[in-house]
N, C-alpha and C. Protein backbone atom coordinates (compact mmCIF):
# COMPACT_ATOMS: atom_id res chain seq x y z
N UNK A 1 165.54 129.05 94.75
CA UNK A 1 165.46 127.63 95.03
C UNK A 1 164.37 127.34 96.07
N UNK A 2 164.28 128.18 97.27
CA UNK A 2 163.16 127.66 97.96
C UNK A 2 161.92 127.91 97.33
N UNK A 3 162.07 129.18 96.62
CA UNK A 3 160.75 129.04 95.87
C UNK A 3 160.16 127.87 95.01
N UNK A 4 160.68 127.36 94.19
CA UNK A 4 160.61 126.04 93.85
C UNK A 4 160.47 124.94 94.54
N UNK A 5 160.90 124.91 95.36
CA UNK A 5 160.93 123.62 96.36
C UNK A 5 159.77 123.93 97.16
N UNK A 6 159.29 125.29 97.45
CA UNK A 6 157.62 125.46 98.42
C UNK A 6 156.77 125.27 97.05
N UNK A 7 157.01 125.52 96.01
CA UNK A 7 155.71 125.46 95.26
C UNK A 7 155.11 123.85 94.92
N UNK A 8 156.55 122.97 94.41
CA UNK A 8 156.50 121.51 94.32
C UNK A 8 155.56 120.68 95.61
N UNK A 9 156.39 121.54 96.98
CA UNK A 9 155.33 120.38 98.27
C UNK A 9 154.24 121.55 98.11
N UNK A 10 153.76 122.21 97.80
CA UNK A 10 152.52 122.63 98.16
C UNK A 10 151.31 122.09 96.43
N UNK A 11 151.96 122.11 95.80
CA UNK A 11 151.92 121.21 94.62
C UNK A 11 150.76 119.50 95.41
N UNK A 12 151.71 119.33 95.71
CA UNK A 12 151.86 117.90 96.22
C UNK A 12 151.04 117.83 97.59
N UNK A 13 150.55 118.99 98.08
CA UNK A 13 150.10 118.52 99.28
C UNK A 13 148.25 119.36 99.11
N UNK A 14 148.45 119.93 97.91
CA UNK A 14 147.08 119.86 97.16
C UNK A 14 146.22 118.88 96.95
N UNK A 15 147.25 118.49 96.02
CA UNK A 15 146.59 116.90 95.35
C UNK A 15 145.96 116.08 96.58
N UNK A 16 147.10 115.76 97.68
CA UNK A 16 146.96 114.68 98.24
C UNK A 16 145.55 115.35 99.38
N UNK A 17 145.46 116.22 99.30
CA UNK A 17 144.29 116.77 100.23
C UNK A 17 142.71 116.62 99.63
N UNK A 18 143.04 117.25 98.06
CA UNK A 18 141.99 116.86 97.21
C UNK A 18 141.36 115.64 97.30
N UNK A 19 142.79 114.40 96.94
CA UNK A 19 143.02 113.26 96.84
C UNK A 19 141.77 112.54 98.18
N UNK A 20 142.22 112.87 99.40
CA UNK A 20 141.83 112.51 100.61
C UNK A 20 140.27 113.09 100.80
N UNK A 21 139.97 113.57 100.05
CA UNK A 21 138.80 114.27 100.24
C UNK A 21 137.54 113.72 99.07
N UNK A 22 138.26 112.60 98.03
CA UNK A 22 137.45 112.15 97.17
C UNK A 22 137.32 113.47 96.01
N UNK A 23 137.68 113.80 95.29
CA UNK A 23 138.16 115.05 94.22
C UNK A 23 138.19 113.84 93.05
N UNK A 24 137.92 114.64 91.89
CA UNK A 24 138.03 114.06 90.95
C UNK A 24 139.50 114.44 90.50
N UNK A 25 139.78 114.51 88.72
CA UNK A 25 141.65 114.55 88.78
C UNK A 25 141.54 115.70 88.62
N UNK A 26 140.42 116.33 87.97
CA UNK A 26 140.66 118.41 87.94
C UNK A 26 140.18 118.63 89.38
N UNK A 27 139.72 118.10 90.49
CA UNK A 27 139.53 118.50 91.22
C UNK A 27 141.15 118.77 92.21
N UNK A 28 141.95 117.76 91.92
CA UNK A 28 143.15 117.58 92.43
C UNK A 28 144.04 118.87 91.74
N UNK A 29 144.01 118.67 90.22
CA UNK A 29 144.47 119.86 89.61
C UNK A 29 144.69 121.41 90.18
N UNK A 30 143.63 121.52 90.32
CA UNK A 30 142.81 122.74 91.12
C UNK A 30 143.45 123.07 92.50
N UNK A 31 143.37 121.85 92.91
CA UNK A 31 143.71 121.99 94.29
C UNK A 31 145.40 122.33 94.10
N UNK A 32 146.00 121.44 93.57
CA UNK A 32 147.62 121.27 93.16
C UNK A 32 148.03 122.65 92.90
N UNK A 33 147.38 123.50 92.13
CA UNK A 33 147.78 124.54 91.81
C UNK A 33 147.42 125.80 92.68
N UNK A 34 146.34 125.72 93.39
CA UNK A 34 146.22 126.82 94.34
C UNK A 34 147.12 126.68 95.58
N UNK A 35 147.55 125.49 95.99
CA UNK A 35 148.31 125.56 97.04
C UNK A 35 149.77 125.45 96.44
N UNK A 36 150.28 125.41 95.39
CA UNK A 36 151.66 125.74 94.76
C UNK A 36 151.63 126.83 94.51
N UNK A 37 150.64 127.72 94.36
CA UNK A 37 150.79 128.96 94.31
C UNK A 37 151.13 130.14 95.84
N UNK A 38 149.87 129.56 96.62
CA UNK A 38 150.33 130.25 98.35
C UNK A 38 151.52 129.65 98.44
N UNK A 39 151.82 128.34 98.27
CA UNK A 39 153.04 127.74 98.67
C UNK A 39 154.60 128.98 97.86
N UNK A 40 154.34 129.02 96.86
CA UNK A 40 155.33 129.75 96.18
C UNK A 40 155.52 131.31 96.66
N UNK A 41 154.57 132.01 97.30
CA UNK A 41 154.39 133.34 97.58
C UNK A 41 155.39 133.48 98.96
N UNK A 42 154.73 131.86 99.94
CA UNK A 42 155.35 132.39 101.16
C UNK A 42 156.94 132.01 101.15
N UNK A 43 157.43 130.86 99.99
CA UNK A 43 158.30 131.05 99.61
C UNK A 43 159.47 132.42 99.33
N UNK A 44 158.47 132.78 98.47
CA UNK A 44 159.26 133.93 97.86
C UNK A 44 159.08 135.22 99.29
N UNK A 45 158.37 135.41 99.99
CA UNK A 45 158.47 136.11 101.21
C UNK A 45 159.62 135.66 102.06
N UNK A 46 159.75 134.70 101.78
CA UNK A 46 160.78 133.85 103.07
C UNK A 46 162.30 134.28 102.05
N UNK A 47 162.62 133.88 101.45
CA UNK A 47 163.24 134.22 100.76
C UNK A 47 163.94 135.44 100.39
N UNK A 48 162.86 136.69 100.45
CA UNK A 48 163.17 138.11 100.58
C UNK A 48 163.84 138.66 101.69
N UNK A 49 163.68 138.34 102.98
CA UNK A 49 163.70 138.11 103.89
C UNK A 49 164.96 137.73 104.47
N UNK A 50 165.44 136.66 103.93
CA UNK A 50 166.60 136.02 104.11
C UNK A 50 167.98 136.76 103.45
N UNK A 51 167.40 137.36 102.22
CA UNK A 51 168.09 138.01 101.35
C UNK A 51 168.31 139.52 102.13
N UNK A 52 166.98 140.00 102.82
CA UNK A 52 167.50 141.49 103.25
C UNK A 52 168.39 141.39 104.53
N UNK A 53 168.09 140.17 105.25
CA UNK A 53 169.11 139.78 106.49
C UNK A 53 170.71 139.59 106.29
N UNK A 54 170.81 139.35 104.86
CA UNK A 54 172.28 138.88 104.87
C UNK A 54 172.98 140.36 104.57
């Protein structure tokens, strides 16, 4: 679940960076997806993590 939920705001905080920066819509794309992707990794690190603690 957090993985999902870091990939969506990092999703989302692509775009809006792209967005803010004058990007076209693949430029946003682009962006949307490279930061849902780090977003999803440190997710899934955080996550591992939490899992070897319990």
């Amino acid at each position: 679940m957090i993985v999902i939920t870091a990939a969506i705001f990092g999703a989302l905080l692509g775009v809006l960076r792209a967005r803010h920066h004058g990007g076209s819509g693949l430029d946003m794309a682009q962006w949307g997806a490279g930061f849902a992707i780090l977003f999803a990794v440190i997710g899934l690190i955080v996550t591992i993590v939490i899992a070897r603690m319990i």
